[in-house]
Protein backbone atom coordinates (compact mmCIF):
# COMPACT_ATOMS: atom_id res chain seq x y z
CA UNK A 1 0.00 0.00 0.00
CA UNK A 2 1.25 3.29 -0.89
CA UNK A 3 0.33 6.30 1.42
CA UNK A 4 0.70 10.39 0.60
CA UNK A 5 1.61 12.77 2.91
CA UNK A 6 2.76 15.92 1.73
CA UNK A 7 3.92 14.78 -1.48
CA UNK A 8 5.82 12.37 -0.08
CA UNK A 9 5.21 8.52 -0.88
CA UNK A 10 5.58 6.33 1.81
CA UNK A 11 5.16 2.27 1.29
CA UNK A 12 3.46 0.69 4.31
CA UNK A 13 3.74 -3.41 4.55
CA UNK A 14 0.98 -4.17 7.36
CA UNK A 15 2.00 -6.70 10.09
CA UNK A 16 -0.28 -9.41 10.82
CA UNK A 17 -0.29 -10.46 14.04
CA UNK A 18 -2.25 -13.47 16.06
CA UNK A 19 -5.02 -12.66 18.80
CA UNK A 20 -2.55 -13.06 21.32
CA UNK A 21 0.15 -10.67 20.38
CA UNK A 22 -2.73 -8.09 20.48
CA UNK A 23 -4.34 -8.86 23.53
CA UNK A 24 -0.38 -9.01 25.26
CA UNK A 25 -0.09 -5.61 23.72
CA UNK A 26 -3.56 -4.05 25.23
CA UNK A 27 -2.79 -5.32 28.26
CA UNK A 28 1.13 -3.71 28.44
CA UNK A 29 -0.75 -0.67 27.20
CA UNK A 30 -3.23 -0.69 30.06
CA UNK A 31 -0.27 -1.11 32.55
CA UNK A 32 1.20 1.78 30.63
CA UNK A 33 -1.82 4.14 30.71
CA UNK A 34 -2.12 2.99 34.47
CA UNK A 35 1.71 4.19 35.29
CA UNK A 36 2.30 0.60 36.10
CA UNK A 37 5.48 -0.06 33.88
CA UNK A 38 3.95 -1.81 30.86
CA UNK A 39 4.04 0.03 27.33
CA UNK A 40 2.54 2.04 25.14
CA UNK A 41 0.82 0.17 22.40
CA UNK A 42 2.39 0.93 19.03
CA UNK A 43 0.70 -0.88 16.56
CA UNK A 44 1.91 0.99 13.28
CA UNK A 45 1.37 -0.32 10.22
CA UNK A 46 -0.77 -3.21 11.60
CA UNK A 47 -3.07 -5.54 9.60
CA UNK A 48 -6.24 -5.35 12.14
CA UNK A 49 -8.78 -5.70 9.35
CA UNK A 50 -12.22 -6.74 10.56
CA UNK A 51 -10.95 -6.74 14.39
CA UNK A 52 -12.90 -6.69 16.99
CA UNK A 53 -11.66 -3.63 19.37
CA UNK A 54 -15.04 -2.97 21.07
CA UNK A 55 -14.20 -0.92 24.33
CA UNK A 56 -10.89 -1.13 23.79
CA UNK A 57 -9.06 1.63 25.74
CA UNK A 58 -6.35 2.60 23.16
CA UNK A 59 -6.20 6.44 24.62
CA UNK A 60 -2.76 7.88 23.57
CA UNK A 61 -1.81 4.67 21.11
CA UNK A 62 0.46 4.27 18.02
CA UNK A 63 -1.91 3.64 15.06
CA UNK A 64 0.01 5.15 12.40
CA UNK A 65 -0.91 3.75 8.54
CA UNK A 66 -3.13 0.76 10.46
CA UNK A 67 -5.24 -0.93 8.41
CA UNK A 68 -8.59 -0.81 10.54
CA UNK A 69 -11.23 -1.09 7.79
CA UNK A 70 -14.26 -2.96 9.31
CA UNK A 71 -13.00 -2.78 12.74
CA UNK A 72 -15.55 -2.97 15.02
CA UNK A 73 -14.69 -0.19 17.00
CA UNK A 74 -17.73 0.55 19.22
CA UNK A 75 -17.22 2.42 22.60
CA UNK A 76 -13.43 2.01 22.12
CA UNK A 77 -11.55 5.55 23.80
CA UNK A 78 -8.94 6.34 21.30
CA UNK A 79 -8.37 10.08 22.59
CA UNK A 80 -5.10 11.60 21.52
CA UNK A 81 -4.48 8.05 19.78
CA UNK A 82 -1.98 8.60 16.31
CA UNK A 83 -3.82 7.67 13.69
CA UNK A 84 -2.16 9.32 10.75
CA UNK A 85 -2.74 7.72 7.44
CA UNK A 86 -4.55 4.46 9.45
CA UNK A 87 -7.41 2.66 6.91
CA UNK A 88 -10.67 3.55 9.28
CA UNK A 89 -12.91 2.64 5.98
CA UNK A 90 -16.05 0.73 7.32
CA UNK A 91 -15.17 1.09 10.85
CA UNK A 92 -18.27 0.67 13.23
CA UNK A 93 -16.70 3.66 15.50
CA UNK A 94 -20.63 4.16 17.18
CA UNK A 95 -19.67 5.91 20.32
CA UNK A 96 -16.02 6.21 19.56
CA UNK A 97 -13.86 8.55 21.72
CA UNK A 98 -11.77 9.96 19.27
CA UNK A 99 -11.19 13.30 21.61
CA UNK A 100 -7.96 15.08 20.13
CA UNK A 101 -6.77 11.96 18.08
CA UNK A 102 -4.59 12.47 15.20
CA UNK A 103 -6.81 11.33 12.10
CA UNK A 104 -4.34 13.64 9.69
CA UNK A 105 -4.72 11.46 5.76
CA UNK A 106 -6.94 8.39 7.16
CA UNK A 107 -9.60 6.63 5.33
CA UNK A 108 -13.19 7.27 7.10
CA UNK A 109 -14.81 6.35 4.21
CA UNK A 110 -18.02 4.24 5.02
CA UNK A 111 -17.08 4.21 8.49
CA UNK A 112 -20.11 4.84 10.76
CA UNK A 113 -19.41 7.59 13.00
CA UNK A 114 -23.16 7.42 15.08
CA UNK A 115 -22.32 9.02 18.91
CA UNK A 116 -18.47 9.26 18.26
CA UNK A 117 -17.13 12.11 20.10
CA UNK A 118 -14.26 13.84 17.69
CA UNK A 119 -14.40 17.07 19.38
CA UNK A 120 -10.42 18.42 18.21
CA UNK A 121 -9.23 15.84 16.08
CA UNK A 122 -7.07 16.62 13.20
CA UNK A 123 -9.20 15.58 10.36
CA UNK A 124 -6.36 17.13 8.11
CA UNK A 125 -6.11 15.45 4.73
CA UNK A 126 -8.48 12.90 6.00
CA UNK A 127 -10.58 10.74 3.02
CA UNK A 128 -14.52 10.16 3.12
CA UNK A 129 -15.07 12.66 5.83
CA UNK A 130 -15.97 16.70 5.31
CA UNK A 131 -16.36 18.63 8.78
CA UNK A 132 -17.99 22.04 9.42
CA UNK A 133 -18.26 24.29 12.01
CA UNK A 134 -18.26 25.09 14.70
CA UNK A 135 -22.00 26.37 14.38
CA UNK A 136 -22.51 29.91 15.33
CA UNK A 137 -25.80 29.35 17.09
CA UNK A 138 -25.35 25.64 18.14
CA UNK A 139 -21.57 25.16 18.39
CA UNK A 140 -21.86 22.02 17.15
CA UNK A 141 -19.44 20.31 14.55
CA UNK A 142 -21.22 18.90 11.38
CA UNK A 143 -19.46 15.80 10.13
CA UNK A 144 -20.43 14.26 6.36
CA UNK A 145 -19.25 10.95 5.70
CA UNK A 146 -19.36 9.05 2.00
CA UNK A 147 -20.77 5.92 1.90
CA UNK A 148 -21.52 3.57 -0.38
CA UNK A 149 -25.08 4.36 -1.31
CA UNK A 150 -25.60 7.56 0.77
CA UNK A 151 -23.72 10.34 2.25
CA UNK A 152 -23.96 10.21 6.10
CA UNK A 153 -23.93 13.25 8.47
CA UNK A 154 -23.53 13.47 11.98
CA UNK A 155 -24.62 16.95 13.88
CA UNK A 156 -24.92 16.13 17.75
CA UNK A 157 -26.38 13.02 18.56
CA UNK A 158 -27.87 13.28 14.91
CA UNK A 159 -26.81 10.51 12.75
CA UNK A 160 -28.43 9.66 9.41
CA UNK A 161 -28.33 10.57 6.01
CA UNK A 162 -27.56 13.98 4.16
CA UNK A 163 -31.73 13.43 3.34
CA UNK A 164 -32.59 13.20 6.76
CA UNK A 165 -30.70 15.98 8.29
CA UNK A 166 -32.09 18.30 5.79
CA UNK A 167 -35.76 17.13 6.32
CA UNK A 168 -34.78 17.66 10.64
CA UNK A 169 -33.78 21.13 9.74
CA UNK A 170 -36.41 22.27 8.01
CA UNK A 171 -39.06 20.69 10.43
CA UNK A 172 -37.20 22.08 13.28
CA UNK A 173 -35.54 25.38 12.73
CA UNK A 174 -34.91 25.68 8.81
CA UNK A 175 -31.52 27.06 9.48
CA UNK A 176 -30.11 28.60 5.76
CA UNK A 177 -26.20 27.67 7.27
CA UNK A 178 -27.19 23.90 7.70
CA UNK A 179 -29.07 24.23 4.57
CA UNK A 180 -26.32 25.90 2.79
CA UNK A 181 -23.60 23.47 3.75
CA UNK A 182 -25.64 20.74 3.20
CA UNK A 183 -26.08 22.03 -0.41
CA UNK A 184 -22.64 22.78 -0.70
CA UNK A 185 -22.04 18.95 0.18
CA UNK A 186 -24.37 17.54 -2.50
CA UNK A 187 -22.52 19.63 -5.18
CA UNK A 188 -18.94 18.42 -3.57
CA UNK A 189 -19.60 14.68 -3.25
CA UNK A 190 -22.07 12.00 -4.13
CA UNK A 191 -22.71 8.51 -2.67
CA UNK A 192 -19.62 6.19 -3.44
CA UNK A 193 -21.76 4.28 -6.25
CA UNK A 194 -23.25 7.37 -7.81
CA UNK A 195 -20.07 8.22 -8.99
């Protein structure tokens, strides 16, 4: 897999690893977030396709260029985690605490982002994802994420599609910003098969 970052071309080879090298390194990094001794996870470039990290406390981890696409995610606290250039596409991160993490050139594409908290992470360069805000009257952060057959938005504990947030703003306070960046979405980016 080649990655950009700045115009620079990185190759990343994920490592595999068995269900026991990854539960050996949670639990160092649980000592480690605990000031027990332990480590700090560093799972860089790691093949966790499909995994399932549900609650996992991963606050402050190494993710760099992981391949997480499908994770299941749920619930897992990955505040101020490194995830630059990490494969998040069709992560279930529903109630995610993603609090300050470094998401600088990942993949959210498809990933469902329902509850997640991603108040001041870097979304720099990130793919699949568009954020606005914060609202002037709300202060609320509007994410848009591409999916396959819809584009999904997230605006507090709102989380359905671009259609549905725009028929909740009109029935509720017919806002012209929502509207407006919701337009402005449509014209940016379809769903990933009406391309």
């Amino acid at each position: 897999m080649i990655m950009k970052f700045k115009d620079k071309a990185y190759i990343l080879q994920f490592i595999t690893m068995t269900h026991e090298q990854l539960t050996e390194i949670l639990s160092q990094h649980k000592l480690w977030l605990e000031n027990e001794g332990g480590q700090r996870a560093n799972l860089s470039g790691a093949n966790l396709h499909g995994a399932n990290l549900s609650g996992a406390n991963l606050r402050g981890a190494i993710l760099t260029g992981a391949n997480l696409s499908g994770a299941n995610l749920h619930g897992a606290n990955l505040s101020g985690a490194n995830l630059r250039g990490a494969n998040l596409s069709g992560a279930y991160l529903s109630r995610a605490y993603l609090y300050e993490a470094d998401l600088r050139g990942a993949n959210l594409t498809g990933a469902n982002l329902h509850g997640a908290d991603l108040h001041g992470a870097d979304l720099s360069g990130a793919l699949g994802i568009m954020q606005f805000g914060p609202m002037p009257t709300s202060g609320r952060i509007i994410f848009f994420v591409q999916h396959e057959s819809a584009i999904m938005a997230q605006a507090g504990c709102f989380w359905g599609t671009i259609d549905e947030l725009e028929q909740a703003v009109k029935a509720k306070h017919n806002c012209p910003m929502y509207l407006g960046i919701i337009a402005l979405v449509r014209q940016q980016w379809k769903p990933i098969n009406n391309q």
